[in-house]
Protein backbone atom coordinates (compact mmCIF):
# COMPACT_ATOMS: atom_id res chain seq x y z
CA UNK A 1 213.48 44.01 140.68
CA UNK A 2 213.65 45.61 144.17
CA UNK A 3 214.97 49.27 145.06
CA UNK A 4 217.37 50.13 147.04
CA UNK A 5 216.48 51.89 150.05
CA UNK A 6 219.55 54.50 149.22
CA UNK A 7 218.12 54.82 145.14
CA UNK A 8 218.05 58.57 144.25
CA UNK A 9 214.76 58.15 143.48
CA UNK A 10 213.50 57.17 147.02
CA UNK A 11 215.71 59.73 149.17
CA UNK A 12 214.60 62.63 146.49
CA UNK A 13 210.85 61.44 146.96
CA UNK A 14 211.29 61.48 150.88
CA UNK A 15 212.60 64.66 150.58
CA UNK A 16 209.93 66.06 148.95
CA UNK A 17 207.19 64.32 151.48
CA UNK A 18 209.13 65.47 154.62
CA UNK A 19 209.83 68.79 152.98
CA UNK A 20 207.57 71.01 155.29
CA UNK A 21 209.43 69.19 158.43
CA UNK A 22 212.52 70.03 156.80
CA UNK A 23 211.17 73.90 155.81
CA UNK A 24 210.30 74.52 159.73
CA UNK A 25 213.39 73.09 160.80
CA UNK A 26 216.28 74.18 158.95
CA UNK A 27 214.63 77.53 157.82
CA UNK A 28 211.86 78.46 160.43
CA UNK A 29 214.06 77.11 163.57
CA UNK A 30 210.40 76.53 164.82
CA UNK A 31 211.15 72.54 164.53
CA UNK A 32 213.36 70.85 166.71
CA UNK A 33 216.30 69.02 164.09
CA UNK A 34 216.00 65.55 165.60
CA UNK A 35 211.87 65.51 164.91
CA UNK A 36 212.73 66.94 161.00
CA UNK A 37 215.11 63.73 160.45
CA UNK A 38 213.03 61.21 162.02
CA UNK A 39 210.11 62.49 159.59
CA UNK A 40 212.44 62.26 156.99
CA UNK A 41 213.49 58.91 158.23
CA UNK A 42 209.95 57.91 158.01
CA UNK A 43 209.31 58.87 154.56
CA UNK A 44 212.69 57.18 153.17
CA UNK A 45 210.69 54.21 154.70
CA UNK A 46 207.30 54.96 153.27
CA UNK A 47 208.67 55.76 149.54
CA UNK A 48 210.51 52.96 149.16
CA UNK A 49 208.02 51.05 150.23
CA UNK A 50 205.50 53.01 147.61
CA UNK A 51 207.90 52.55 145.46
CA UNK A 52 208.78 49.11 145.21
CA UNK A 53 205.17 48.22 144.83
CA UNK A 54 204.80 50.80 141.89
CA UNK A 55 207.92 48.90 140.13
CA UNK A 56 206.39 45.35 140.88
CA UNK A 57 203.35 45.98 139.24
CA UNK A 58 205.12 48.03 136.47
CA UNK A 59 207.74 46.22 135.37
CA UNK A 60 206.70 42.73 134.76
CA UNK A 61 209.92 40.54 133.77
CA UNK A 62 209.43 38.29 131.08
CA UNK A 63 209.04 34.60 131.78
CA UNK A 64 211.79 32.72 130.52
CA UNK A 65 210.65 30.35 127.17
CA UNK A 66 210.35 26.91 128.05
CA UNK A 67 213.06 24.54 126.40
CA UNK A 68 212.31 23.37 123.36
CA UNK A 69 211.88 19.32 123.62
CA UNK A 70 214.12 17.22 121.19
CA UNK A 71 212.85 14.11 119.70
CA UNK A 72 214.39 11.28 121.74
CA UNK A 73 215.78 8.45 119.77
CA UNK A 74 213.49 5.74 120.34
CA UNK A 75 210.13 7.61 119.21
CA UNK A 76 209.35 8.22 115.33
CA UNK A 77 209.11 11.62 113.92
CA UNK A 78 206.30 11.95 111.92
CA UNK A 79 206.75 12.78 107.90
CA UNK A 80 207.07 15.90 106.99
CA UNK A 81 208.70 17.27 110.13
């Protein structure tokens, strides 16, 4: 099951990574904008990335059962069965 790069989960997680960037820039004004969003492009990157190898080793997906095998007409069935 992969992730989307736009999941909640991985923009939320970026934003919490790139949130000092974001902190200097937007509050400080001691970060130029364009270097805050290309950290914050970075770390969409990097989570989903962490992210989608936390889920494949998490959530295993069942193999499917094999088919069951039918007796075919020409051999016997044992007694009993």
């Amino acid at each position: 099951m992969s992730m989307s790069p736009l999941h909640g989960g991985v923009l939320g997680g970026a934003a919490v990574v790139a949130s000092p960037a974001l902190w200097l820039s937007l509050v400080d004004g001691t970060l130029p904008l364009s270097d805050a969003l290309t950290r914050y492009l970075l770390s969409v990157v990097i989570c989903w990335v962490a992210l989608n190898v936390v889920a494949a080793m998490v959530l295993v997906e069942p193999s499917p059962k094999p088919a069951r095998q039918e007796a075919h007409p020409d051999q016997e069935t044992p007694p009993g069965a």
